[in-house]
C-alpha atoms as a PDB file:
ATOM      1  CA  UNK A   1      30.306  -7.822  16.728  1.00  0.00           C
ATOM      2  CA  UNK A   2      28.116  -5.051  17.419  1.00  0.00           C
ATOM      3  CA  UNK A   3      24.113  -4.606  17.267  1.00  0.00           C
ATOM      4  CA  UNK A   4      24.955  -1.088  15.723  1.00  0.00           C
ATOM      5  CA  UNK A   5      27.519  -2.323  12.848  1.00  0.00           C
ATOM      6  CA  UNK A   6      24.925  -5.068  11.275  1.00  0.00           C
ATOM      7  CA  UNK A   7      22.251  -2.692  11.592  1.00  0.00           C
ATOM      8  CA  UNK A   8      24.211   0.009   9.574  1.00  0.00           C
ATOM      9  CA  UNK A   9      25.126  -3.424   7.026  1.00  0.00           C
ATOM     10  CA  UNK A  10      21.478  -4.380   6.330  1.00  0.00           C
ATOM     11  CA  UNK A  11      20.494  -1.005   5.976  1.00  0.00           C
ATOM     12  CA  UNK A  12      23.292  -0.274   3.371  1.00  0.00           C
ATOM     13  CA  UNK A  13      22.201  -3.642   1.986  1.00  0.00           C
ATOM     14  CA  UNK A  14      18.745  -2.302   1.395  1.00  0.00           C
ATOM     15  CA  UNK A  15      19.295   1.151   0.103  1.00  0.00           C
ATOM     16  CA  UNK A  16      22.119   0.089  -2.324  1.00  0.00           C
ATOM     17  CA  UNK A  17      24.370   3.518  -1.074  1.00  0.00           C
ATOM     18  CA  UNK A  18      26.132   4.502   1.971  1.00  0.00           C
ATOM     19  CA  UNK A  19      24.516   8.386   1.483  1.00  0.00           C
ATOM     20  CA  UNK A  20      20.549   6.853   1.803  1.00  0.00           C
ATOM     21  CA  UNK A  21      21.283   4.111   4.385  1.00  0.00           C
ATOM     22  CA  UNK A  22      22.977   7.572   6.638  1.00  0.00           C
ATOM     23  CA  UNK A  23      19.805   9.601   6.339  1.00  0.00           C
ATOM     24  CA  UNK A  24      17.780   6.524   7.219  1.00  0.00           C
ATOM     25  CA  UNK A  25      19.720   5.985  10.134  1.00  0.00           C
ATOM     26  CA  UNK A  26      20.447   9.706  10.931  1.00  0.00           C
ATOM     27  CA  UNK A  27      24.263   9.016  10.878  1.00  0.00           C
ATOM     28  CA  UNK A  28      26.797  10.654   9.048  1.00  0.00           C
ATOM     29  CA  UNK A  29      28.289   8.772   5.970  1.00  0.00           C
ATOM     30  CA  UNK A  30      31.840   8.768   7.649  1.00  0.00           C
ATOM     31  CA  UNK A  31      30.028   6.931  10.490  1.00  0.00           C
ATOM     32  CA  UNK A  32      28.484   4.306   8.200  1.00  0.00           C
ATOM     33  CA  UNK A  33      32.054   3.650   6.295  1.00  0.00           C
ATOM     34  CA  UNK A  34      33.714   2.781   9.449  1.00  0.00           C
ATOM     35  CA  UNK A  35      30.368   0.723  10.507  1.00  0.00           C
ATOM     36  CA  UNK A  36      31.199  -0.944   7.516  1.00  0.00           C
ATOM     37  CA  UNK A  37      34.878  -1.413   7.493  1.00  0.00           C
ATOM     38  CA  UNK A  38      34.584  -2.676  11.042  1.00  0.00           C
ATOM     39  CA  UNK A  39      32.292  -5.431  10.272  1.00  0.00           C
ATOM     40  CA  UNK A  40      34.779  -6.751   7.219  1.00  0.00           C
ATOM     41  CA  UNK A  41      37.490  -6.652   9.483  1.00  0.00           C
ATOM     42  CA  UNK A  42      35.592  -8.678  12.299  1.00  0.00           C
ATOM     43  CA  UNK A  43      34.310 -11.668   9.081  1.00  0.00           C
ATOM     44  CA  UNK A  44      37.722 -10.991   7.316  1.00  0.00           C
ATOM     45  CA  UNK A  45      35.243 -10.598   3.841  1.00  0.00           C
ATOM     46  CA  UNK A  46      34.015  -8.063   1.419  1.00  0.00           C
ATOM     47  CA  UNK A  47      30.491  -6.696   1.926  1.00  0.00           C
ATOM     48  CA  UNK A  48      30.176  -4.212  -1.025  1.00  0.00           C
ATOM     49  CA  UNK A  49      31.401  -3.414  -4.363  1.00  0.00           C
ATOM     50  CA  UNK A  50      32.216   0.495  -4.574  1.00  0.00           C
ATOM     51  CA  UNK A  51      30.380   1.766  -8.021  1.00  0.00           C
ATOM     52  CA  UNK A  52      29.705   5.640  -8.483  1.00  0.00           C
ATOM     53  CA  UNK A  53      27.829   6.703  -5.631  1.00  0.00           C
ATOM     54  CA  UNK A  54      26.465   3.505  -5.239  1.00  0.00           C
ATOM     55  CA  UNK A  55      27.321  -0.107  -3.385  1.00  0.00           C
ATOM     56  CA  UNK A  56      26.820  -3.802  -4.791  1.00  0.00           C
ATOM     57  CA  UNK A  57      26.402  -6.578  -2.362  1.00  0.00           C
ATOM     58  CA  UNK A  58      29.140  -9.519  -2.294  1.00  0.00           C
ATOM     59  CA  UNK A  59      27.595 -12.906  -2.174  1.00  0.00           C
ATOM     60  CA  UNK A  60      29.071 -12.825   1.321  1.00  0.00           C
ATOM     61  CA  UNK A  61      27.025  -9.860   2.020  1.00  0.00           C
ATOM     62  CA  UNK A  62      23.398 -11.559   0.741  1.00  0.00           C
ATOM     63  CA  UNK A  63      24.261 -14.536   2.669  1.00  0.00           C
ATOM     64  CA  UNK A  64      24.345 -12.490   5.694  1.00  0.00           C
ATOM     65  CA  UNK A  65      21.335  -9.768   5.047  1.00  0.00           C
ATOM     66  CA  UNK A  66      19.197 -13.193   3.964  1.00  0.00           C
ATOM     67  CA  UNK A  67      20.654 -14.611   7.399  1.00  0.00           C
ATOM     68  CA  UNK A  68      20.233 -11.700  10.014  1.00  0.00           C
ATOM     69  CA  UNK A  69      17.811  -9.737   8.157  1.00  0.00           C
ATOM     70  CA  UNK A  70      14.160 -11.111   9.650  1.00  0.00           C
ATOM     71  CA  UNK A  71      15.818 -11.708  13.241  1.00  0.00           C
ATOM     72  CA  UNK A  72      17.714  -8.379  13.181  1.00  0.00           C
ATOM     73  CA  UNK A  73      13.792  -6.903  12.252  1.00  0.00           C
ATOM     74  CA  UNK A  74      12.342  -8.113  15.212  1.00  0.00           C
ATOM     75  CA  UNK A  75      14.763  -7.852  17.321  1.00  0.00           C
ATOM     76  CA  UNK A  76      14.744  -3.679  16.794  1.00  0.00           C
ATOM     77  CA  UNK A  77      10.992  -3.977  17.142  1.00  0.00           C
ATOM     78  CA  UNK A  78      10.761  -5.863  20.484  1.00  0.00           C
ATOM     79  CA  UNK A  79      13.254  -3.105  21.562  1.00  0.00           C
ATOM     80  CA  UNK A  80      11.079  -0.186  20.056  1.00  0.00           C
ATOM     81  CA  UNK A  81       8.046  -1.899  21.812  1.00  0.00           C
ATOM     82  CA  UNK A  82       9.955  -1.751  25.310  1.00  0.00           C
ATOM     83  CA  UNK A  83      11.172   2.007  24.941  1.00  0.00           C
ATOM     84  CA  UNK A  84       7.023   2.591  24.268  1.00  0.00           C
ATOM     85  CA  UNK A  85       6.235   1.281  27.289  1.00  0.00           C
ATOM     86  CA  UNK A  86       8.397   4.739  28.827  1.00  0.00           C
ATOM     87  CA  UNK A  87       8.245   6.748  25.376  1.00  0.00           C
ATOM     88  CA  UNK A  88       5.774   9.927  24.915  1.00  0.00           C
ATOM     89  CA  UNK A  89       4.294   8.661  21.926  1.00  0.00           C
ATOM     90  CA  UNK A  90       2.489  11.858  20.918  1.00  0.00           C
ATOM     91  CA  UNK A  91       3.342  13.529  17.212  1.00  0.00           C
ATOM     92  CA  UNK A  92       2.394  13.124  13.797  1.00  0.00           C
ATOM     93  CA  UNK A  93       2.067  10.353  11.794  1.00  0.00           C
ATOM     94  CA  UNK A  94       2.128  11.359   8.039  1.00  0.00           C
ATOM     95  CA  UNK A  95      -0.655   8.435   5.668  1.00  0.00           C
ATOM     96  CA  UNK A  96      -0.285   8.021   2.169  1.00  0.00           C
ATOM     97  CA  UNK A  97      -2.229   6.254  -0.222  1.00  0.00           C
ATOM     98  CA  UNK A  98      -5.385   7.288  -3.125  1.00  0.00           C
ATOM     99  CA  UNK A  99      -7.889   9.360  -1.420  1.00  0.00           C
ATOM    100  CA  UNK A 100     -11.067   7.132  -1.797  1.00  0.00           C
ATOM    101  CA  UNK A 101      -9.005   4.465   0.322  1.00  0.00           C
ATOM    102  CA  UNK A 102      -7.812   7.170   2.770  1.00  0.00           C
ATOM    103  CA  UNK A 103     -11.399   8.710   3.284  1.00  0.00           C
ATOM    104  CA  UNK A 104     -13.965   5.881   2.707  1.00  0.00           C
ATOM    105  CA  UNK A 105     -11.557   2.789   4.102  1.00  0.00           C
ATOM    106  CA  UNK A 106      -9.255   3.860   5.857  1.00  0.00           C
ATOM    107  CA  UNK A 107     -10.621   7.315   7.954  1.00  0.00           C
ATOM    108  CA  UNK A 108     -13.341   4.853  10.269  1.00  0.00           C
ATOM    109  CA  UNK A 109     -10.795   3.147  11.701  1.00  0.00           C
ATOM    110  CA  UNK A 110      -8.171   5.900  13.103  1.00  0.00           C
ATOM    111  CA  UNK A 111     -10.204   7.254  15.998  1.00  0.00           C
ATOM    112  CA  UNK A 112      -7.785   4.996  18.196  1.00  0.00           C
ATOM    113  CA  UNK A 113      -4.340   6.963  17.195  1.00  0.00           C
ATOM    114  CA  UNK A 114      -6.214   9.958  17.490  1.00  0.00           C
ATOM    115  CA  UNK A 115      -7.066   8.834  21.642  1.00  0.00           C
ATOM    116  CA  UNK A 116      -3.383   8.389  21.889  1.00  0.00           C
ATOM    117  CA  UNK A 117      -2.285  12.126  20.926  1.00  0.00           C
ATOM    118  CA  UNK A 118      -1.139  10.915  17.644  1.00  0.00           C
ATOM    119  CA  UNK A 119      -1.494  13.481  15.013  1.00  0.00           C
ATOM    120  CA  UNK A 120      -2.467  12.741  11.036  1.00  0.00           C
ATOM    121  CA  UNK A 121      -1.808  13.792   8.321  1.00  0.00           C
ATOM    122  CA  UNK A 122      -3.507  12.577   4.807  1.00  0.00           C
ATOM    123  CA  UNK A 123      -1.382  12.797   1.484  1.00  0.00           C
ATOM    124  CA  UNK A 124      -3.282  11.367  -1.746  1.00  0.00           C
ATOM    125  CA  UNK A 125      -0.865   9.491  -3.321  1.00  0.00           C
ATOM    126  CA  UNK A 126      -1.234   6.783  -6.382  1.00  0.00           C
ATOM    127  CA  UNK A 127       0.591   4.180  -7.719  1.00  0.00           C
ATOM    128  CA  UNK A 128       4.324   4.172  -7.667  1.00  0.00           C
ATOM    129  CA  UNK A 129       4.103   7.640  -5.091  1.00  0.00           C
ATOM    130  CA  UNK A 130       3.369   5.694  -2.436  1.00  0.00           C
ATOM    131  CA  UNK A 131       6.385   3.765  -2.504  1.00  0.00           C
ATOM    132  CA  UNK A 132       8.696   6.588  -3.193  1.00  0.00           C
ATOM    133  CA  UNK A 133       7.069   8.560  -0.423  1.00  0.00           C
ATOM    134  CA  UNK A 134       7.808   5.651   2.093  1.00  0.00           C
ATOM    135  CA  UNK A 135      11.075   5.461   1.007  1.00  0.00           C
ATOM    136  CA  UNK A 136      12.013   9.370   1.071  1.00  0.00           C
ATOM    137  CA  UNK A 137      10.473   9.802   4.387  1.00  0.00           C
ATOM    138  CA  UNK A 138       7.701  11.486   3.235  1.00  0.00           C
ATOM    139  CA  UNK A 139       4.874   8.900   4.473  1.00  0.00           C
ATOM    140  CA  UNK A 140       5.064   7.137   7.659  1.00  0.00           C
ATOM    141  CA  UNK A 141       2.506   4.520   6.274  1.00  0.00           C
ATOM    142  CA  UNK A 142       1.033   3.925   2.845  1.00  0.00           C
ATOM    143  CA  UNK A 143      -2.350   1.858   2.274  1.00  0.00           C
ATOM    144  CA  UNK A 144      -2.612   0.598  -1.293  1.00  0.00           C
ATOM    145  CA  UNK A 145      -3.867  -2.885  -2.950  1.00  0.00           C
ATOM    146  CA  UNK A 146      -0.807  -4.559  -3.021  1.00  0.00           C
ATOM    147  CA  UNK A 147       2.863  -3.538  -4.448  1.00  0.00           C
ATOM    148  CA  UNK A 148       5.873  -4.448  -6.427  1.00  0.00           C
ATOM    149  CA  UNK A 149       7.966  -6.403  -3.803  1.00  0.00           C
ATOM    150  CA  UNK A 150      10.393  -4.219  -2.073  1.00  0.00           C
ATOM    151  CA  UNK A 151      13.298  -5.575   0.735  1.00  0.00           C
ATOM    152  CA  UNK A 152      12.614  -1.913   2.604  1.00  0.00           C
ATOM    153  CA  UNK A 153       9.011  -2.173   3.063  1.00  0.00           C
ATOM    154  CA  UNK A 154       7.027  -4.401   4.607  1.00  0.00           C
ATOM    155  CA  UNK A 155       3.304  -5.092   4.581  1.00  0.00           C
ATOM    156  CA  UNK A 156       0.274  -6.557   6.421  1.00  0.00           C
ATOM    157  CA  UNK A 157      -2.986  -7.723   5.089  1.00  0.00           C
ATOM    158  CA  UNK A 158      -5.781  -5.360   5.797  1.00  0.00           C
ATOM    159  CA  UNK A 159      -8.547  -6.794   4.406  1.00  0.00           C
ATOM    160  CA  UNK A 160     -10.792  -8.193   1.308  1.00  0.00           C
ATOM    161  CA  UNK A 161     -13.454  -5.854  -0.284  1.00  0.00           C
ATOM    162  CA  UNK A 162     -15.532  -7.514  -3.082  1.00  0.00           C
ATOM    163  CA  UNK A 163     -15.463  -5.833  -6.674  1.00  0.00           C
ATOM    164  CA  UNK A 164     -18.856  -4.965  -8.166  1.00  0.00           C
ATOM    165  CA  UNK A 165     -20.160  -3.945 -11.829  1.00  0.00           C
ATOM    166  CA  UNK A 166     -22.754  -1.499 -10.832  1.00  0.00           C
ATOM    167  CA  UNK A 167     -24.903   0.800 -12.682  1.00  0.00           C
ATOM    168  CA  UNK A 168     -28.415   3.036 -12.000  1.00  0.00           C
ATOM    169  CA  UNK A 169     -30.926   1.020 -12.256  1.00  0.00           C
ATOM    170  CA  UNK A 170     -32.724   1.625 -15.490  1.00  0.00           C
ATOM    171  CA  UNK A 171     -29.156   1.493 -17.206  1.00  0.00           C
ATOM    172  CA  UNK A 172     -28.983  -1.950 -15.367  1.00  0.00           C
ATOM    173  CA  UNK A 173     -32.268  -3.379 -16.298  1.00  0.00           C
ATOM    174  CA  UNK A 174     -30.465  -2.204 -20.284  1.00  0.00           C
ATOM    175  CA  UNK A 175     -27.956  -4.394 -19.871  1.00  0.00           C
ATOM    176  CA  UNK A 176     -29.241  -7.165 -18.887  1.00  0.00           C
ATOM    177  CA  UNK A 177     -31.840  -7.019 -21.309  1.00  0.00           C
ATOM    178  CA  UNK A 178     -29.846  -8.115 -23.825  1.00  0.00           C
ATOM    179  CA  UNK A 179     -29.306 -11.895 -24.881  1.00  0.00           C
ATOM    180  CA  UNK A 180     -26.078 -11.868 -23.082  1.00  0.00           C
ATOM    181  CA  UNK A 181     -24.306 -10.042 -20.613  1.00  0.00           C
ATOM    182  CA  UNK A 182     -21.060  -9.164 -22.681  1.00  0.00           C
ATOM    183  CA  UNK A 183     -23.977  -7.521 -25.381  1.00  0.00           C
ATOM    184  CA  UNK A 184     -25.027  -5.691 -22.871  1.00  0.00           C
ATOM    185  CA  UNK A 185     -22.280  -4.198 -21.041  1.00  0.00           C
ATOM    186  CA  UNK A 186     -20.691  -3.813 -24.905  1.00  0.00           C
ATOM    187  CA  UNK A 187     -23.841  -1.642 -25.669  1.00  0.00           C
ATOM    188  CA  UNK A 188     -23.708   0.961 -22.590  1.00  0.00           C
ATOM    189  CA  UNK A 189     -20.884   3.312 -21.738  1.00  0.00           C
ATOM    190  CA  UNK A 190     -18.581   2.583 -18.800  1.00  0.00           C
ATOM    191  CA  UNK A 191     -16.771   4.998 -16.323  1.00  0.00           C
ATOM    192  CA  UNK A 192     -12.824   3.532 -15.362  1.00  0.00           C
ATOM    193  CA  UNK A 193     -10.519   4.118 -12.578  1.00  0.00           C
ATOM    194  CA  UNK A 194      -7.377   4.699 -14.671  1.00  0.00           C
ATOM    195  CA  UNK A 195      -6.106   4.534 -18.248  1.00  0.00           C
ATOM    196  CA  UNK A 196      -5.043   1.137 -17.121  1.00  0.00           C
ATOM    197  CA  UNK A 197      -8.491  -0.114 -16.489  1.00  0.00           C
ATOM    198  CA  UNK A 198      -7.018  -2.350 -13.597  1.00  0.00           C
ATOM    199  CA  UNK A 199     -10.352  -2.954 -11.703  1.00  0.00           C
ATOM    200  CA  UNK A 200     -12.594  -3.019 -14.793  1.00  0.00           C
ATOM    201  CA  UNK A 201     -10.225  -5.397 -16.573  1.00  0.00           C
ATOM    202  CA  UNK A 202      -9.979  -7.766 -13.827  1.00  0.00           C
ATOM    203  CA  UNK A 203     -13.733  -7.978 -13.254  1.00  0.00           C
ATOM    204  CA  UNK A 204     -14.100  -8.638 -16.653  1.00  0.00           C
ATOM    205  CA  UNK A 205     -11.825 -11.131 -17.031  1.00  0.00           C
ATOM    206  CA  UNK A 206     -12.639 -13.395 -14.041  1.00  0.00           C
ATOM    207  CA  UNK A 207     -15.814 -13.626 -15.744  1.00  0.00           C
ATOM    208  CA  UNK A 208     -14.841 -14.239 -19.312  1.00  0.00           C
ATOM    209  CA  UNK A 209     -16.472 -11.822 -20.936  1.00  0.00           C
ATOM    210  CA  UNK A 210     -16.118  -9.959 -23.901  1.00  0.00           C
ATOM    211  CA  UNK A 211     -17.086  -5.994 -23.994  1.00  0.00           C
ATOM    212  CA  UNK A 212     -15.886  -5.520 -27.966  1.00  0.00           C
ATOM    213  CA  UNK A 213     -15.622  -2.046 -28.208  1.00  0.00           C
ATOM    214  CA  UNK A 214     -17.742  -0.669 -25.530  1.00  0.00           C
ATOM    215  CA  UNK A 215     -17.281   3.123 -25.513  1.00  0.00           C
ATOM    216  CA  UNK A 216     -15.677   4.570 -22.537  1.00  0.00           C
ATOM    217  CA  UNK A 217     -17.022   7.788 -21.604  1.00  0.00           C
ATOM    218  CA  UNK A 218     -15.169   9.175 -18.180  1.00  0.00           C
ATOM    219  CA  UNK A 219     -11.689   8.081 -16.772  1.00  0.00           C
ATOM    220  CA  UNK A 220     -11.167   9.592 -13.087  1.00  0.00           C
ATOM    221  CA  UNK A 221      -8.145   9.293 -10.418  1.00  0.00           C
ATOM    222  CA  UNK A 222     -10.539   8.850  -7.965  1.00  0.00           C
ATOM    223  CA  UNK A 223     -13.392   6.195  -7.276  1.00  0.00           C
ATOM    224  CA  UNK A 224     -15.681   8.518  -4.939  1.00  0.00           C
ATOM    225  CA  UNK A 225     -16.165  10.392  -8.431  1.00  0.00           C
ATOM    226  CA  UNK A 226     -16.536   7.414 -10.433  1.00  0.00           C
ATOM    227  CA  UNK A 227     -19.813   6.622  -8.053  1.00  0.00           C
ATOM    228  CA  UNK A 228     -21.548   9.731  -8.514  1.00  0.00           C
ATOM    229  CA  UNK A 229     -20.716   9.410 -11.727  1.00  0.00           C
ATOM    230  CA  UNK A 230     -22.638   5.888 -11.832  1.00  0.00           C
ATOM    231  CA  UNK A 231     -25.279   7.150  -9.547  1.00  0.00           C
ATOM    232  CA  UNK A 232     -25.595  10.236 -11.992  1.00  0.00           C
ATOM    233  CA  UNK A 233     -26.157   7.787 -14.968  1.00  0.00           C
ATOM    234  CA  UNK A 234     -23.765   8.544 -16.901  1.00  0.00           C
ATOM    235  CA  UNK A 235     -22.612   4.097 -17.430  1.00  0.00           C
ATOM    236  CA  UNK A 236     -21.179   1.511 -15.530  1.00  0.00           C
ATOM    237  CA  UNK A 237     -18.025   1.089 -13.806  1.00  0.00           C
ATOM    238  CA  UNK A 238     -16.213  -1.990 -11.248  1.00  0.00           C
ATOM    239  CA  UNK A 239     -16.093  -0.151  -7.938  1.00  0.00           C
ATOM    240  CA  UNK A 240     -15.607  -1.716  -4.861  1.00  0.00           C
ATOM    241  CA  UNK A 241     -18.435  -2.587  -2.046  1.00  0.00           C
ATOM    242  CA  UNK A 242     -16.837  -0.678   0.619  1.00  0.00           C
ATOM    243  CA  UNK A 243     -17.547   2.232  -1.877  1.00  0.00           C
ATOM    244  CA  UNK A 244     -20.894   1.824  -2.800  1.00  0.00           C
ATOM    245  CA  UNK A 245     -22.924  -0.037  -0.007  1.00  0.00           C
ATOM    246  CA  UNK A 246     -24.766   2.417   1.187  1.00  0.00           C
ATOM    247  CA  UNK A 247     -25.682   3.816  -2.662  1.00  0.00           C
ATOM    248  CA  UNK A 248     -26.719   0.112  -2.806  1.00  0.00           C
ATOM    249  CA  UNK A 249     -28.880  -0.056   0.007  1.00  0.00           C
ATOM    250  CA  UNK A 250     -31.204   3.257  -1.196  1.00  0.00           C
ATOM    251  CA  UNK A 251     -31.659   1.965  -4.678  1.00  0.00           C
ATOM    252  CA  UNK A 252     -29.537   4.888  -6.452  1.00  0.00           C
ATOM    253  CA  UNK A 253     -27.368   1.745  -8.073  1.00  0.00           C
ATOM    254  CA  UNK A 254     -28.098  -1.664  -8.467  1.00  0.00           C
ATOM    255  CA  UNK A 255     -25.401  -4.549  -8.814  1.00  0.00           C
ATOM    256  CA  UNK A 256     -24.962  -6.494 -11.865  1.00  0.00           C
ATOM    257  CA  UNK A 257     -23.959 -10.292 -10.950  1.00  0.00           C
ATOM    258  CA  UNK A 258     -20.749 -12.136 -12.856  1.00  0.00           C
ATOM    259  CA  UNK A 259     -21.503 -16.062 -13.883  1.00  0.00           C
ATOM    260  CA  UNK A 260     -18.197 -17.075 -12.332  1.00  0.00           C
ATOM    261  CA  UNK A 261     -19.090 -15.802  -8.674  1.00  0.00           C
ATOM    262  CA  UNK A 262     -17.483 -12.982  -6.248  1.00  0.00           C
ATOM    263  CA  UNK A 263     -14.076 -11.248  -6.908  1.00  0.00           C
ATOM    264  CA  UNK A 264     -12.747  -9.496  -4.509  1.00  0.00           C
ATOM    265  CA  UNK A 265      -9.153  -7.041  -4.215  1.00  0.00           C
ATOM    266  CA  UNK A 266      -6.990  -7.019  -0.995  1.00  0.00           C
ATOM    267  CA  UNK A 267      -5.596  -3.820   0.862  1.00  0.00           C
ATOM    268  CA  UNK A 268      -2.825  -3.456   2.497  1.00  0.00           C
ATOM    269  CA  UNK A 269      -0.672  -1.660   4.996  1.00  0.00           C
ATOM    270  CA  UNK A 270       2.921  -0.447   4.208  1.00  0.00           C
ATOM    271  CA  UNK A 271       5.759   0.797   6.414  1.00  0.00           C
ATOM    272  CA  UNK A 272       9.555   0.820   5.720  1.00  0.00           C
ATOM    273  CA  UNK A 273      11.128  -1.748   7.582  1.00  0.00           C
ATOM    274  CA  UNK A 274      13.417   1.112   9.263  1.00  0.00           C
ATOM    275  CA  UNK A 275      10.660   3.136  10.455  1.00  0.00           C
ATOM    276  CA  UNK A 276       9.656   0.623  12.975  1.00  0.00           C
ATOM    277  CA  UNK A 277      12.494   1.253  15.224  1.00  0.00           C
ATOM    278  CA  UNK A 278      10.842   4.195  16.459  1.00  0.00           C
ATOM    279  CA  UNK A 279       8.100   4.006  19.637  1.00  0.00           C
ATOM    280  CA  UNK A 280       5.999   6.275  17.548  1.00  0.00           C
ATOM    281  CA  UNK A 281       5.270   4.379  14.261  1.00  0.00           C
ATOM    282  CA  UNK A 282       5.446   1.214  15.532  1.00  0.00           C
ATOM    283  CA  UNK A 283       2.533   2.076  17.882  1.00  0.00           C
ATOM    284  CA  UNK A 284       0.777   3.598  15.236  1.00  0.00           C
ATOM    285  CA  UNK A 285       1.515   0.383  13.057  1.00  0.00           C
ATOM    286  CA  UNK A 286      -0.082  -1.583  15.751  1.00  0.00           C
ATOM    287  CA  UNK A 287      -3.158   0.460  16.539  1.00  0.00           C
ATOM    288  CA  UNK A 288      -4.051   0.769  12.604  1.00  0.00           C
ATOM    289  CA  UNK A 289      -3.910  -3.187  12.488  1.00  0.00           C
ATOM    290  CA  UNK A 290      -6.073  -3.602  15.525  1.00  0.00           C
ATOM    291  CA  UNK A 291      -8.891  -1.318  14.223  1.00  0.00           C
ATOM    292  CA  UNK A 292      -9.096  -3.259  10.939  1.00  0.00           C
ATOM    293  CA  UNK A 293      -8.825  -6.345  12.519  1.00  0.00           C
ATOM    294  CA  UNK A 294     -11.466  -5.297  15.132  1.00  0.00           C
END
């Protein structure tokens, strides 16, 4: 049975169609059908169900992607490692992810790729982009708080970042002026990240309190404007420390403090799991996680 045919199965297995799963693996799709028809003559079973354009798995072929799949990973890593050891690792390595991670938390720590003749380039991407960028090629890496599960991507932990209601000070000393915090916060505009409200709502919530019908007065895509914004004093917003330390530290915000304690959001790296076949990547992979970690 060969190393090539299961790793032409899992990838099939993954993308759900012979078409993707021959890009990924620059083969043709004639190649990948006869991958494929080899390896269900060697088990004598069905792998996939033949729909449109499209494959469904047999419960012969989960069994064997939820067998091989983790082992077959690492073993193409631990051979992409090796062929770094001789590769020329120089090139570009395409980021994706929203542009106040990519500048503010992400930028400080890529001075290492840079030292290796590794190339960048930033896209701003948001929500459900990143993903599709991964997974079209279009992004070597994406760095996000955490996404949808996905079998073709995999993820490490980058770090915590604590979330913070902050506001200028006078609009601060406002708030909490009032006989209780919810009052207060109900009382004074606020600035969001998104329609969605995702940070807002969650610091909100892990505190238990209720804002009524606070008035919102500016939704942005981006958090860098959602500080100046603050700092300009135009109400509060949830923005995390990373963002707004140094705003913090020369008194053009202040912090407002929860009764339940400190919330923080993780980040996260992202990488298709077939990208880290190549010396290249899975270099850069390891040099981004080093300069976090460090």
């Amino acid at each position: 049975m060969s190393l090539v045919h299961l790793k032409t199965f899992l990838e099939v297995y993954r993308q759900g169609a012979f078409t993707r799963a021959a890009d990924t693996l620059g083969l043709t799709q004639p190649a990948v059908t006869q991958h494929i028809a080899a390896l269900e003559t060697i088990l004598e079973r069905q792998l996939f169900h033949r729909v449109s354009r499209a494959v469904t798995p047999t419960d012969i072929a989960h069994d064997l992607a939820r067998r091989i799949g983790d082992h077959l990973d690492l073993t193409e890593e631990i051979l992409a490692e090796f062929r770094a050891r001789s590769s020329h690792l120089a090139g570009t390595v395409h980021l994706c992810g929203p542009s106040d991670i990519l500048s503010d938390l992400v930028a400080p720590h890529l001075h290492m790729l840079c030292a290796e003749r590794i190339s960048l380039q930033l896209h701003p991407t948001i929500g459900d982009e990143i993903r599709e960028r991964l997974l079209s090629g279009n992004a070597d890496f994406g760095f996000s708080v955490p996404l949808p599960p996905d079998d073709r991507i995999a993820h490490a932990p980058l770090g915590r970042e604590e979330l913070m209601l902050v506001a200028t000070p006078s609009l601060a000393a406002r708030i909490e002026s009032e006989d209780t915090l919810s009052r207060g916060l109900e009382r004074t505009p606020f600035l969001s990240y998104s329609i969605e409200r995702d940070l807002l709502r969650q610091w909100i919530e892990h505190h238990q309190l209720d804002i009524g019908r606070a008035e919102e007065s500016v939704t942005a895509p981006d958090l860098r404007a959602l500080r100046g914004l603050v700092a300009a004093g135009l109400g509060w917003s949830v923005l995390p420390r990373y963002l707004v330390s140094e705003a913090l530290e020369t008194g053009k915000i202040k912090a407002i403090e929860g009764p339940n304690g400190c919330l923080t959001i993780g980040y996260e790296l992202f990488w298709t799991k077939a990208s880290a076949r190549t010396p290249r990547i899975l270099r850069a992979r390891d040099l981004i996680l080093e300069g976090f970690a460090a």
